[in-house]
N, C-alpha and C. Protein backbone atom coordinates (compact mmCIF):
# COMPACT_ATOMS: atom_id res chain seq x y z
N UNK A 1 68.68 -138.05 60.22
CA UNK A 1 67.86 -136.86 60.13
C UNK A 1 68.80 -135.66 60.04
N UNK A 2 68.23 -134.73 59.33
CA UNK A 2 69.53 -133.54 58.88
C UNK A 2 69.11 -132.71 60.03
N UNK A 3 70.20 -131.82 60.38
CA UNK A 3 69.79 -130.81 61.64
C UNK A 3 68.66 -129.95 61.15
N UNK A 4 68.30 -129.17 60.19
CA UNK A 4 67.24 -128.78 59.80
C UNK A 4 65.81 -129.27 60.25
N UNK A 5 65.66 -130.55 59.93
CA UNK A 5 64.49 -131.39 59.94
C UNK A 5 64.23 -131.23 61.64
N UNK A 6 65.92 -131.47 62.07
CA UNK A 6 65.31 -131.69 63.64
C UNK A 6 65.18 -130.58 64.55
N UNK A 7 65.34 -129.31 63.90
CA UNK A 7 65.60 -128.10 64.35
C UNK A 7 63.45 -127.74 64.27
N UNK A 8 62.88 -128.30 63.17
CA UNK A 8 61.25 -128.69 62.71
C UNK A 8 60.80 -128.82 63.54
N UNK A 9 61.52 -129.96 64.32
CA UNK A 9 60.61 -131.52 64.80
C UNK A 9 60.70 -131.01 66.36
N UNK A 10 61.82 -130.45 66.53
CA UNK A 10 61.89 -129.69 67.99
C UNK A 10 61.16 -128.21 68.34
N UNK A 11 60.53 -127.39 67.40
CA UNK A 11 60.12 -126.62 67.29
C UNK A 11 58.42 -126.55 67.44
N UNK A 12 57.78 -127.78 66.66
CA UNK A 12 57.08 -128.64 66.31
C UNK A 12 56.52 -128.82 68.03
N UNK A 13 57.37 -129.17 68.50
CA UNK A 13 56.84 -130.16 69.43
C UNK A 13 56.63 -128.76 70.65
N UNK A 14 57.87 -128.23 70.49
CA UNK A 14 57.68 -126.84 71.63
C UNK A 14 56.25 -126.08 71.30
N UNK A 15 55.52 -126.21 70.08
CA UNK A 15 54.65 -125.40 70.31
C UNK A 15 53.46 -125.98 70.38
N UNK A 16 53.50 -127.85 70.29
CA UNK A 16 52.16 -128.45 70.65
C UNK A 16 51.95 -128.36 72.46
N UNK A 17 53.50 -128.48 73.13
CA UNK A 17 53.42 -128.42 74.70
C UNK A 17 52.92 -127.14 74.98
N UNK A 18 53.66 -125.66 74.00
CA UNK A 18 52.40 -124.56 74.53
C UNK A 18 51.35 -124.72 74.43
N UNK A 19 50.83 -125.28 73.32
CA UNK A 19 49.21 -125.01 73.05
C UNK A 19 48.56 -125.95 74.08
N UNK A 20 49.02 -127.43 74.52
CA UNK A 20 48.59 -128.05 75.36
C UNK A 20 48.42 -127.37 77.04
N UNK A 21 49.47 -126.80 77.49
CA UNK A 21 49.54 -125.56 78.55
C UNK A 21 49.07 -124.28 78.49
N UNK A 22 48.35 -123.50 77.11
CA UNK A 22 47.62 -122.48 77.43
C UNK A 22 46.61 -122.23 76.79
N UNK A 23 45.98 -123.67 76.19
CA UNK A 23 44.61 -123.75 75.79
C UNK A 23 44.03 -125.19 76.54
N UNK A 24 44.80 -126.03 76.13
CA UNK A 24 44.24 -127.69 76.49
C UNK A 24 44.31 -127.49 78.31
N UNK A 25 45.10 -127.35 78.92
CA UNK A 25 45.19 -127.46 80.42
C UNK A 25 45.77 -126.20 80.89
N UNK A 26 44.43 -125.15 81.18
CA UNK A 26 44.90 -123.95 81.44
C UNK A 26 44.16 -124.49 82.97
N UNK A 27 43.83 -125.49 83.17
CA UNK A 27 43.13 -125.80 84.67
C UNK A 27 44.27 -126.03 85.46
N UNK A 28 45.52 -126.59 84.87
CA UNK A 28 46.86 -127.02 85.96
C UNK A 28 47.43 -125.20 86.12
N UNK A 29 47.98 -125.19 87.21
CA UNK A 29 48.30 -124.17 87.67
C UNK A 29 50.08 -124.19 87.71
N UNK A 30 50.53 -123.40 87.69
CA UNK A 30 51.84 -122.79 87.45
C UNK A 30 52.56 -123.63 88.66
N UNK A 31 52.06 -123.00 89.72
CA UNK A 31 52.51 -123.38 90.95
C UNK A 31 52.76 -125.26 91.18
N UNK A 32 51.63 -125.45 90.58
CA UNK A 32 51.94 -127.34 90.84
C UNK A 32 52.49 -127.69 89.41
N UNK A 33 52.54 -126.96 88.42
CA UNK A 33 53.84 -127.39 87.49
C UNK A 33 55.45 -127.35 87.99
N UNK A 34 55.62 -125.80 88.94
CA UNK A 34 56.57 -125.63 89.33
C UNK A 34 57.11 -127.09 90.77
N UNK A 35 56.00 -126.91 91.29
CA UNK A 35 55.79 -128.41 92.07
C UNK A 35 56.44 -129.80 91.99
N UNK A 36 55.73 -129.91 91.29
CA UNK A 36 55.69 -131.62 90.54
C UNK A 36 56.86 -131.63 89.55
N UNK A 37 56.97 -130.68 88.70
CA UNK A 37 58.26 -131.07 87.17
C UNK A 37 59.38 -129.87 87.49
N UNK A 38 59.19 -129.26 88.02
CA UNK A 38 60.61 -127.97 88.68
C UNK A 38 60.89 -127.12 87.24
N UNK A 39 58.94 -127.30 86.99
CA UNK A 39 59.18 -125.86 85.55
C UNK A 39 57.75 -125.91 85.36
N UNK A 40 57.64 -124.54 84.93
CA UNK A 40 56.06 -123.86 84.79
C UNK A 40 56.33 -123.26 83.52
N UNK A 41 55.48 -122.71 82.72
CA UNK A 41 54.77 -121.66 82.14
C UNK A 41 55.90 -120.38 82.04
N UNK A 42 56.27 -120.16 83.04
CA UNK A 42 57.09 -118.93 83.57
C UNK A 42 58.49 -119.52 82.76
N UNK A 43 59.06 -120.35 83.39
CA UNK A 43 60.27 -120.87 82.78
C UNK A 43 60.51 -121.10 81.33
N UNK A 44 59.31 -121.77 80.72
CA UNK A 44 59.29 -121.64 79.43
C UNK A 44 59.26 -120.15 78.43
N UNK A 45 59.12 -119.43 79.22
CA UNK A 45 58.56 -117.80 78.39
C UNK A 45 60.58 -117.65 79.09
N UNK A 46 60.96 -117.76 80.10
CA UNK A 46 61.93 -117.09 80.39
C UNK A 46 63.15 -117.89 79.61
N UNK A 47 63.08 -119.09 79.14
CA UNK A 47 64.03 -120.00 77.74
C UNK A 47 64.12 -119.42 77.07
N UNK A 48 62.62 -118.80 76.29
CA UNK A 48 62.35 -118.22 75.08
C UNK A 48 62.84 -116.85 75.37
N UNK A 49 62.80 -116.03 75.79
CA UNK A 49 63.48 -115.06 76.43
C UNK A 49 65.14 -115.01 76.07
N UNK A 50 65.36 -115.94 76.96
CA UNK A 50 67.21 -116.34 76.99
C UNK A 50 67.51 -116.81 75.51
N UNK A 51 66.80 -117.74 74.82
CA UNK A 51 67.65 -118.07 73.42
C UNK A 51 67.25 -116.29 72.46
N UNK A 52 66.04 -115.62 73.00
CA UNK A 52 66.23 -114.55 71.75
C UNK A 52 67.98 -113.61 72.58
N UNK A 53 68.03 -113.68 73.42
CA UNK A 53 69.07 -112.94 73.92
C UNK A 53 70.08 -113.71 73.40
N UNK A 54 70.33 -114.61 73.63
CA UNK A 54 71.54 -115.38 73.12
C UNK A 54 72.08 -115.18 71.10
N UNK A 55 70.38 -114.57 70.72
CA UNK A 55 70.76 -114.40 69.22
C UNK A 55 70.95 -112.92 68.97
N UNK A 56 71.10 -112.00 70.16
CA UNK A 56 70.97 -110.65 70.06
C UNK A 56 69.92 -109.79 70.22
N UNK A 57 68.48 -110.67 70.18
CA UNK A 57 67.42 -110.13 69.82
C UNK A 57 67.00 -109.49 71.52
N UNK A 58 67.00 -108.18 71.94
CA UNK A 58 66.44 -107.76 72.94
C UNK A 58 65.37 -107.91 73.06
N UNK A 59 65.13 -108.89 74.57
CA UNK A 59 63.93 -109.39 74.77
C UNK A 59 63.41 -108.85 76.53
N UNK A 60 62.88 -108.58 77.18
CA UNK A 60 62.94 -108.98 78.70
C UNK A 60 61.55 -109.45 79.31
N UNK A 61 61.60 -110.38 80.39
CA UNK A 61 60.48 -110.89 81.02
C UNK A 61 59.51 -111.03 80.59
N UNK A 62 58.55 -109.74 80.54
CA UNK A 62 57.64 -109.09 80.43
C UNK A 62 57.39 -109.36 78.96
N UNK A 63 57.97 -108.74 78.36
CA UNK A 63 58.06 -109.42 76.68
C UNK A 63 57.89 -110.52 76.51
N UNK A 64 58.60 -111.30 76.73
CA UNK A 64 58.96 -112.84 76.70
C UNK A 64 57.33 -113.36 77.12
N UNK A 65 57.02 -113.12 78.53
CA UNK A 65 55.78 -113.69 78.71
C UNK A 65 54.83 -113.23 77.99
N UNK A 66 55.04 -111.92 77.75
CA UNK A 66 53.22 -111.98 76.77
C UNK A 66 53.72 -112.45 75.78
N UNK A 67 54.89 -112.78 74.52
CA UNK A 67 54.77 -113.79 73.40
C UNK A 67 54.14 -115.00 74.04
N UNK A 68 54.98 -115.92 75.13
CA UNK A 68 54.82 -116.52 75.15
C UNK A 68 52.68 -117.05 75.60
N UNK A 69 52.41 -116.03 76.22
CA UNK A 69 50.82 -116.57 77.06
C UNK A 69 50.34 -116.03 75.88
N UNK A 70 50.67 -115.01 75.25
CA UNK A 70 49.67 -114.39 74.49
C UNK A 70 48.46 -113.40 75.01
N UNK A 71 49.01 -113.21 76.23
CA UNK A 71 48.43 -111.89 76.40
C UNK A 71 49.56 -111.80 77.87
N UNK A 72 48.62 -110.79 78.62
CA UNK A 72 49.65 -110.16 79.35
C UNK A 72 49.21 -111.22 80.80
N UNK A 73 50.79 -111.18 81.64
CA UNK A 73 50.19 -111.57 83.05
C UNK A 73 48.94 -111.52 84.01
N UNK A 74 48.30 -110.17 83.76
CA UNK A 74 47.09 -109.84 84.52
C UNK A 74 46.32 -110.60 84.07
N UNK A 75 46.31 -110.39 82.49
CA UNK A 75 45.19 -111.05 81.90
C UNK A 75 45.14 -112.39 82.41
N UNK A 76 46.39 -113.05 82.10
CA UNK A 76 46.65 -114.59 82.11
C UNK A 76 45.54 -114.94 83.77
N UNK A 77 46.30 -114.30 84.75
CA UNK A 77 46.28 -114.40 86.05
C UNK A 77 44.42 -114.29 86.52
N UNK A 78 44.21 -113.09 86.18
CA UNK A 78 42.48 -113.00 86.06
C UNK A 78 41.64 -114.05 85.11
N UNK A 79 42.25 -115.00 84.26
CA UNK A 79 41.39 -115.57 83.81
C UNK A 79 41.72 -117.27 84.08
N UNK A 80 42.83 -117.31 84.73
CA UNK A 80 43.01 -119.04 84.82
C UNK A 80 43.74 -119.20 86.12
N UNK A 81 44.54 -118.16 86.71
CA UNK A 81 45.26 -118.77 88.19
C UNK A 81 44.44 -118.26 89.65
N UNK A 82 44.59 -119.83 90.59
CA UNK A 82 43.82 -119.42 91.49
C UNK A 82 44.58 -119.42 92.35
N UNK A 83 43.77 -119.13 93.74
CA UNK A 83 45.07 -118.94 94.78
C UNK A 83 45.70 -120.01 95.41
N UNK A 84 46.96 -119.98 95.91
CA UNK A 84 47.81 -121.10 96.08
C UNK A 84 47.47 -121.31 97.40
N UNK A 85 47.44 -122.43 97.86
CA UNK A 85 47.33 -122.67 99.05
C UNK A 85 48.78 -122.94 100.10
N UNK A 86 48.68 -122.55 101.46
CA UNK A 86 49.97 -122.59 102.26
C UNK A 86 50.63 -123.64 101.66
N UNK A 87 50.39 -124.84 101.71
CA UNK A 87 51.12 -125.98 101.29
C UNK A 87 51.62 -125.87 100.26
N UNK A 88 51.30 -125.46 98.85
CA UNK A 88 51.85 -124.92 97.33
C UNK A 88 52.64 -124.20 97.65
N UNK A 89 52.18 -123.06 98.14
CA UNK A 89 53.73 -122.29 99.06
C UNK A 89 54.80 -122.38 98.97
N UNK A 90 54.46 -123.37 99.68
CA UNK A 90 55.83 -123.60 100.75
C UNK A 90 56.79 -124.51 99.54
N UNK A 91 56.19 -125.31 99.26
CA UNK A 91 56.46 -126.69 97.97
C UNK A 91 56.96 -125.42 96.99
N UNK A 92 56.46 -124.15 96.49
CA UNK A 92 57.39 -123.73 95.50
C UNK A 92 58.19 -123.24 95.89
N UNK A 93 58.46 -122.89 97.07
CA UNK A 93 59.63 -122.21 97.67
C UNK A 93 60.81 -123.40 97.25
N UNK A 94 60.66 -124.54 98.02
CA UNK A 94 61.73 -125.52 97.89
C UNK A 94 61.88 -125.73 96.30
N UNK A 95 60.78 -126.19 95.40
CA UNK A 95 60.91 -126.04 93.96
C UNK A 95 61.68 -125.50 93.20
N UNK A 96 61.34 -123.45 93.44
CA UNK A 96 62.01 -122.53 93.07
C UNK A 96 63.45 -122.71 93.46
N UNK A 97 63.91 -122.75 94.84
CA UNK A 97 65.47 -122.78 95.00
C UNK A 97 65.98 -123.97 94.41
N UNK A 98 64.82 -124.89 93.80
CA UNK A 98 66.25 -126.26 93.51
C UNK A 98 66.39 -125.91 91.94
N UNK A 99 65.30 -125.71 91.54
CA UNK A 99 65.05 -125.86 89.66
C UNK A 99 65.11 -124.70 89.18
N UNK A 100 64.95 -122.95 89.75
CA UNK A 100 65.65 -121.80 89.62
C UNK A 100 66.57 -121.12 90.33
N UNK A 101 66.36 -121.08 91.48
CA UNK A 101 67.55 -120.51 92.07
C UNK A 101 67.15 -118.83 92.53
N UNK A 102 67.60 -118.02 91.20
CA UNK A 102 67.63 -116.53 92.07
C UNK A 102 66.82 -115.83 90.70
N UNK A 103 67.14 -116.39 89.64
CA UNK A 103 66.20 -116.03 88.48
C UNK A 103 64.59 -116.42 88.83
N UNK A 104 63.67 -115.66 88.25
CA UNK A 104 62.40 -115.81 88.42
C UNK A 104 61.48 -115.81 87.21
């Protein structure tokens, strides 16, 4: 396969996992993605973020996430996230320090 094709096929696939995460299963919540796989929603907008920086293209957070949700946090937040319970908590706390660290 030529790097081209697979540059497609990887591209391809990054945007069936968005559409599956912010149309198909907008019921799973950030917090038990961050949970369970030690990456959410958030992390993915903050990749996309980091590779436009890496090509020069000034990007930050805030940017990054509304390309990526397609609308803005509030919005996102008022229409699909509910509240976390103590136990989620606590579980992203440990999450966050293993699979981010100090970035958010």
């Amino acid at each position: 396969m030529d790097k081209q094709t697979q540059t497609e096929l990887e591209a391809a696939a990054f945007r069936r996992l968005r559409k599956h995460l912010m149309e198909d299963r907008t019921d799973v919540q950030n917090i038990d993605l961050m949970n369970l796989a030690g990456f959410c929603r958030n992390c993915l907008s903050r990749w996309y973020q980091e590779a436009a920086n890496e090509r020069g293209i000034e990007m930050d957070k805030t940017e990054a996430r509304e390309i990526y949700y397609g609308m803005t946090m509030d919005e996102w937040k008022a229409a699909h996230q509910t509240d976390a319970s103590a136990e989620q908590q606590e579980a992203f706390k440990k999450a966050f320090a293993e699979n981010v660290g100090t970035k958010d």
